[in-house]
Protein backbone atom coordinates (compact mmCIF):
# COMPACT_ATOMS: atom_id res chain seq x y z
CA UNK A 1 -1.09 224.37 -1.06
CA UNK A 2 1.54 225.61 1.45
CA UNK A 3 2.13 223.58 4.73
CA UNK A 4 -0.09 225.59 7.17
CA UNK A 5 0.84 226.45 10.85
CA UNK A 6 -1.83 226.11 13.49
CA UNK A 7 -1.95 228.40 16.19
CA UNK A 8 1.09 226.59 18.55
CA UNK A 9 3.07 227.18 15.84
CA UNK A 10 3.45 223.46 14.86
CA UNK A 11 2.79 222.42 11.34
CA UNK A 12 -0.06 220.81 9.83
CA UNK A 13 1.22 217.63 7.91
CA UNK A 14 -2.40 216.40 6.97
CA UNK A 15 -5.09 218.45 5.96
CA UNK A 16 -8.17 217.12 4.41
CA UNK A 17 -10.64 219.35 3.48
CA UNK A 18 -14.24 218.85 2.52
CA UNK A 19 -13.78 215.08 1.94
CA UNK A 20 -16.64 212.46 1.33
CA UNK A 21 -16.85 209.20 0.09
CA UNK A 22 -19.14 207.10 -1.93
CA UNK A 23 -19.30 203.45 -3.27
CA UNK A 24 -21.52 202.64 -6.23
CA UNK A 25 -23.34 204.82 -9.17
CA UNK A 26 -26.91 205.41 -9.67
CA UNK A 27 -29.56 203.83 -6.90
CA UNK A 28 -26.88 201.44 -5.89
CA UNK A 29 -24.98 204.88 -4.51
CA UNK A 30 -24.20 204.85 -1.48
CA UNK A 31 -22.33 207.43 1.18
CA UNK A 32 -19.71 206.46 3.57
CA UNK A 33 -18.10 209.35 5.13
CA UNK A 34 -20.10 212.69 4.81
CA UNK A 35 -18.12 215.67 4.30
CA UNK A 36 -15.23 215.61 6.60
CA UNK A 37 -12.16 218.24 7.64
CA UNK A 38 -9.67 217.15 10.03
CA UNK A 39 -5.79 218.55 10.23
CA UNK A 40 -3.18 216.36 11.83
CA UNK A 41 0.01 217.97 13.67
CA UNK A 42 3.48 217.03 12.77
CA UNK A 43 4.36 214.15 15.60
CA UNK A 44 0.98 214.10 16.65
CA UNK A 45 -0.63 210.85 17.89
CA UNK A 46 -4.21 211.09 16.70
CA UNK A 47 -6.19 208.32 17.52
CA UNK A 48 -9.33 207.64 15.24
CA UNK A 49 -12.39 206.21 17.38
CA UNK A 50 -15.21 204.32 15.76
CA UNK A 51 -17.10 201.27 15.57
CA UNK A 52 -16.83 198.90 12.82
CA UNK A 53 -18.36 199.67 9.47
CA UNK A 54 -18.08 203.40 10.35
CA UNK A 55 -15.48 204.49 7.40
CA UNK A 56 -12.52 204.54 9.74
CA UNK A 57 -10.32 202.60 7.15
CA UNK A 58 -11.57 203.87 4.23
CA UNK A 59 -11.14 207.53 5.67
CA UNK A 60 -7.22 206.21 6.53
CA UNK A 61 -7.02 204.37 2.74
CA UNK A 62 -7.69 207.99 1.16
CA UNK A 63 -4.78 209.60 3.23
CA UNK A 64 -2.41 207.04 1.97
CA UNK A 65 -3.79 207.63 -1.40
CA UNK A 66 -5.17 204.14 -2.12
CA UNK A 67 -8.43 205.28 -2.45
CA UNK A 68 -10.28 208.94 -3.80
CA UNK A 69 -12.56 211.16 -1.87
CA UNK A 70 -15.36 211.76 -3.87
CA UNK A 71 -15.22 215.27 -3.00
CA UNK A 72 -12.84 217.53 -1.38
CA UNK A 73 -9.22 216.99 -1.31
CA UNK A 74 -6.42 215.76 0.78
CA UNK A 75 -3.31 217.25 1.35
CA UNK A 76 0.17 215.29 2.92
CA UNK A 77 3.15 218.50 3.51
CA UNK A 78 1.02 221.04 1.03
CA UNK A 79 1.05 218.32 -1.66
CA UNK A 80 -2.49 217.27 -2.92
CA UNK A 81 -2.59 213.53 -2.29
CA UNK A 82 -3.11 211.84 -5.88
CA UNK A 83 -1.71 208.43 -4.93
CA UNK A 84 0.82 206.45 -2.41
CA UNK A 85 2.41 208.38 -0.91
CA UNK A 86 6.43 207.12 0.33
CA UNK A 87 6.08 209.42 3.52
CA UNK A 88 2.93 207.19 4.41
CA UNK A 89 3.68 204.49 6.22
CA UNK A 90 0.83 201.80 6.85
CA UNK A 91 0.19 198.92 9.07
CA UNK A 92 -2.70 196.96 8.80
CA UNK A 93 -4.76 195.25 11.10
CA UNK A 94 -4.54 191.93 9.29
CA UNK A 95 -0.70 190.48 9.74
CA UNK A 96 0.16 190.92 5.63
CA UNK A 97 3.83 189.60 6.07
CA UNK A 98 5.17 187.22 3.54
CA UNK A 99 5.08 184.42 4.57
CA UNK A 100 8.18 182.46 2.52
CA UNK A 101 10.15 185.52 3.73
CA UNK A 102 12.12 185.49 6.96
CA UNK A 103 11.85 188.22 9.86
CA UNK A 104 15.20 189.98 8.60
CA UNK A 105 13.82 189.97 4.35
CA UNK A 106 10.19 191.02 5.42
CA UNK A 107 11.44 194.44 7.17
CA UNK A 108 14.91 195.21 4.72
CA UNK A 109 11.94 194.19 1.91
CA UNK A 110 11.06 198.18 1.34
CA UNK A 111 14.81 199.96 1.29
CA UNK A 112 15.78 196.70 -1.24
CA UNK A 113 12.88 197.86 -3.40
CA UNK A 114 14.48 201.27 -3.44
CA UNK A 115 17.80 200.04 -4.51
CA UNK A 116 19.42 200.32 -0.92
CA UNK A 117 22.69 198.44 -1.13
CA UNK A 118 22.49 195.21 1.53
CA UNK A 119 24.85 196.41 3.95
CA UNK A 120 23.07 199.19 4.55
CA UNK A 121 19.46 198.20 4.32
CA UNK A 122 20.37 195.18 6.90
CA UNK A 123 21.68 197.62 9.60
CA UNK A 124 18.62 199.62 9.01
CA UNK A 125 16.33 196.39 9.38
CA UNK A 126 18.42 194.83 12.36
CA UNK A 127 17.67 198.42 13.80
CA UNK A 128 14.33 198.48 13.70
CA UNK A 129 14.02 194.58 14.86
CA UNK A 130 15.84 195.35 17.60
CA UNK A 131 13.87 198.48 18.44
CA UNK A 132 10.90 196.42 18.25
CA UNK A 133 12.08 193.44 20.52
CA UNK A 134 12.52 190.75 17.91
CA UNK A 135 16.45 190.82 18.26
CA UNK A 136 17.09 187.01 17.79
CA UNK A 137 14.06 186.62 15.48
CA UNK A 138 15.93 187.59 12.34
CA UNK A 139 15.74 184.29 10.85
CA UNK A 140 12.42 183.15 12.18
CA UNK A 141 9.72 182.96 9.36
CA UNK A 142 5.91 184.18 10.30
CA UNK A 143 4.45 180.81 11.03
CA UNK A 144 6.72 180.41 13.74
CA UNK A 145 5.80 184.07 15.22
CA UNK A 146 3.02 184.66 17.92
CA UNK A 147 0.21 186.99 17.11
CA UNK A 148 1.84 189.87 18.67
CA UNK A 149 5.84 189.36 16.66
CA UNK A 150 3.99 189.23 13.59
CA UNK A 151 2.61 192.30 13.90
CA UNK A 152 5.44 194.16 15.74
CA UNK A 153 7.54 192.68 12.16
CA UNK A 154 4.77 194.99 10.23
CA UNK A 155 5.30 197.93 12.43
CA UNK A 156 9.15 197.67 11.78
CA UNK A 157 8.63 196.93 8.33
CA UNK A 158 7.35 199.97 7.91
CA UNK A 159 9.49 202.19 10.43
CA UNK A 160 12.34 200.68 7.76
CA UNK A 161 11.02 202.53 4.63
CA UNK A 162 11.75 205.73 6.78
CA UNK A 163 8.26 207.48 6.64
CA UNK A 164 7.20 210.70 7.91
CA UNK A 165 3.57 209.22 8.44
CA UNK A 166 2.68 205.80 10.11
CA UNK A 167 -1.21 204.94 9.73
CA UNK A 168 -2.03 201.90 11.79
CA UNK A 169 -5.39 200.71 10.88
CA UNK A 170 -6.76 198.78 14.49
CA UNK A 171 -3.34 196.93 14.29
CA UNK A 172 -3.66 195.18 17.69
CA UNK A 173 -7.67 194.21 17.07
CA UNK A 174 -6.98 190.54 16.80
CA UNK A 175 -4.65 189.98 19.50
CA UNK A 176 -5.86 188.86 23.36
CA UNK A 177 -6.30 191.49 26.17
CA UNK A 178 -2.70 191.10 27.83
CA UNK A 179 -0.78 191.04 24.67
CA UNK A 180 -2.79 193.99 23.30
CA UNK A 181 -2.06 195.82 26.15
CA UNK A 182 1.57 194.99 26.01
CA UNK A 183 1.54 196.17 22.54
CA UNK A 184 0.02 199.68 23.16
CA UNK A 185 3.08 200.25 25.69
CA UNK A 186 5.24 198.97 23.06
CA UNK A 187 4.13 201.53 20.04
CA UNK A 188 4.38 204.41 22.52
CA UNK A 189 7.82 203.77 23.24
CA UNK A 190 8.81 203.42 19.68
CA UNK A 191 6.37 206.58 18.73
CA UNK A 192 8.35 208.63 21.89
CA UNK A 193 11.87 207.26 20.37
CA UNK A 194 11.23 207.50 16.36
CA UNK A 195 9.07 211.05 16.16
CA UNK A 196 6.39 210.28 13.56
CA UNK A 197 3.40 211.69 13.21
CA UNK A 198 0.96 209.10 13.92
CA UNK A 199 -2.72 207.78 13.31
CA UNK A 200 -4.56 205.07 15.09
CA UNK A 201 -7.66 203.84 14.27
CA UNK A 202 -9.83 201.68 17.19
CA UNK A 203 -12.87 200.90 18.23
CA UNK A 204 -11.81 200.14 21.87
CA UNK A 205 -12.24 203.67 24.00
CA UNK A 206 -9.60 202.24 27.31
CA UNK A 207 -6.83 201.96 23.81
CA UNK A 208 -8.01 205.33 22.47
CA UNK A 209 -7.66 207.13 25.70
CA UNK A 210 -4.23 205.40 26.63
CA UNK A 211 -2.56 206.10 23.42
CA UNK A 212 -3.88 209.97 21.70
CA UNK A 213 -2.70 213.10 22.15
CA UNK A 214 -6.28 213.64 20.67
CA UNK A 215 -9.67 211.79 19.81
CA UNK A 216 -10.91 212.06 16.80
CA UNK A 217 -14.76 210.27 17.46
CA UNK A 218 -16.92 209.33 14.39
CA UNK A 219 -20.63 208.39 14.50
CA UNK A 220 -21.34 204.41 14.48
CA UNK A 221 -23.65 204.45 11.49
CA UNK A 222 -23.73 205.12 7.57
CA UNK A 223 -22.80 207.39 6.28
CA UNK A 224 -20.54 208.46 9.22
CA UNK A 225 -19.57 212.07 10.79
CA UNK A 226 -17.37 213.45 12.70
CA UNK A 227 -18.89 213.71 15.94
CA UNK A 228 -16.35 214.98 18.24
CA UNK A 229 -12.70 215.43 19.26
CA UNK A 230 -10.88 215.34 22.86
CA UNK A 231 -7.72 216.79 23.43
CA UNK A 232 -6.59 214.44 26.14
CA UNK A 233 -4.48 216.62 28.47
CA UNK A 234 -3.45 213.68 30.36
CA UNK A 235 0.42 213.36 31.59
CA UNK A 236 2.25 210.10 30.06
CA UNK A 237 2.86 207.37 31.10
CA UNK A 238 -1.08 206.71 31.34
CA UNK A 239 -2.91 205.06 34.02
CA UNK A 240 -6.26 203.06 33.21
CA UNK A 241 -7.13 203.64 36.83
CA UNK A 242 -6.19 206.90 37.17
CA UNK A 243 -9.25 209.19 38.27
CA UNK A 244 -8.73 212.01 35.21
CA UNK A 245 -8.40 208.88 32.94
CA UNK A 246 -11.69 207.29 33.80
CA UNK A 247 -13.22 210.56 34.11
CA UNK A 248 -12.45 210.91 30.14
CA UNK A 249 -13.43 207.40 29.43
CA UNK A 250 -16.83 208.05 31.00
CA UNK A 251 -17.55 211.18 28.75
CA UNK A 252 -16.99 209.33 25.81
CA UNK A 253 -19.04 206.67 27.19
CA UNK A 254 -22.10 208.59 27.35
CA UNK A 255 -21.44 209.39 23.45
CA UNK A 256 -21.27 206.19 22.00
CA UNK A 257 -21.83 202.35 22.08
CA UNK A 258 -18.87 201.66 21.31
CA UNK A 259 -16.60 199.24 24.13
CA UNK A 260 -14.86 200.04 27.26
């Protein structure tokens, strides 16, 4: 399959087409994400908006190839997705550092595994710590790190294997109000400076709202739909309190449960 251009002229870089999902055989069968298409933009922020248990991550594992959809098929630039993918990077919402590994080994852990000599995969790390904030952290290993480092380590970790992709799977859901908002500032600026094309998946409508160039909602119960998407039209830097912004937040609202 051949990368397709939408109608701006800007090229699809996901495309999955027809895609369900479902655990179990026999009576124990059961479906998670009815059929399904959704295309993603190259350098697009899509933001994925669902409760929990509403196939969010397992929709976002079978883009980065670590699961199979059941039917349909998935394509990353025109290529069928059979497996990881190296374009595909993917940050989870749990911190999944290693934890005998400093700040500096955790992100320079990826190009090493490629063979990247040291000098050069430590300027690339000592970039991407610095673009995150964590210049002075090099040496600092996770237990000493706040809620917030750890997880801005995982985001440069995998800014440092040089993807084309980034999924972030509710990366900021177990961090307190202040930091999280912090941290939503934070991955715009990096998204704004490092192009990627990006995908967010939340539950919280204020983050969705704040952060996507679109809004991709799905329904809150098994097996889940896509309900309905939102271009938001809305000029960056975002305003919670700004009257288009609210406006938007209290459409969505009215089609979900999910929280403000």
């Amino acid at each position: 399959m051949e990368n397709r251009i939408g109608n701006d002229g800007i090229k699809n870089v996901i495309e999955c087409k027809g895609i369900s999902k479902y655990f179990g055989e026999g009576a124990n069968k059961k479906e998670v994400l009815s059929t399904m298409d959704l295309s993603v933009k190259e350098n697009e922020f899509v933001v994925i908006l669902g409760p929990g248990q509403s196939g969010k991550s397992t929709l976002f594992r079978m883009i980065a190839g670590l699961e199979k959809p059941s039917t349909g098929h998935i394509y990353v630039n025109g290529k069928e997705v059979t497996g990881p993918n190296p374009v595909i990077g993917y940050v989870f919402q749990r911190y999944t550092l290693f934890p005998w590994k400093t700040v500096m080994e955790n992100v320079e852990m990826g190009p090493k595994l490629k063979g990247v000599g040291k000098k050069e995969r430590r300027e690339k790390a000592q970039y991407f710590i610095n673009l995150v904030g964590l210049n002075g952290f090099e040496d600092a290993y996770p237990h000493q790190l706040s809620g917030g480092m750890k997880q801005r380590v995982g985001i440069a970790r995998a800014y440092a294997n040089d993807p084309e992709i980034m999924l972030l799977d509710e990366p900021f859901g177990q961090l307190d109000a202040q930091t999280r908002i912090l941290m939503e500032q934070e991955i715009l600026r990096i998204w704004e400076k490092e192009k990627r094309t990006v995908c967010f998946v939340t539950n919280n409508i204020d983050e969705a709202i704040f952060l996507g160039d679109r809004i991709v909602m799905l329904e809150g119960k098994l097996p889940s739909k896509m309900k309905k998407i939102y271009n938001v039209d809305l000029p960056r830097p975002r305003d919670f309190t700004d009257l288009a912004f609210l406006e938007l937040r209290e459409e969505i609202t009215g089609e979900t449960e999910l929280a403000l």
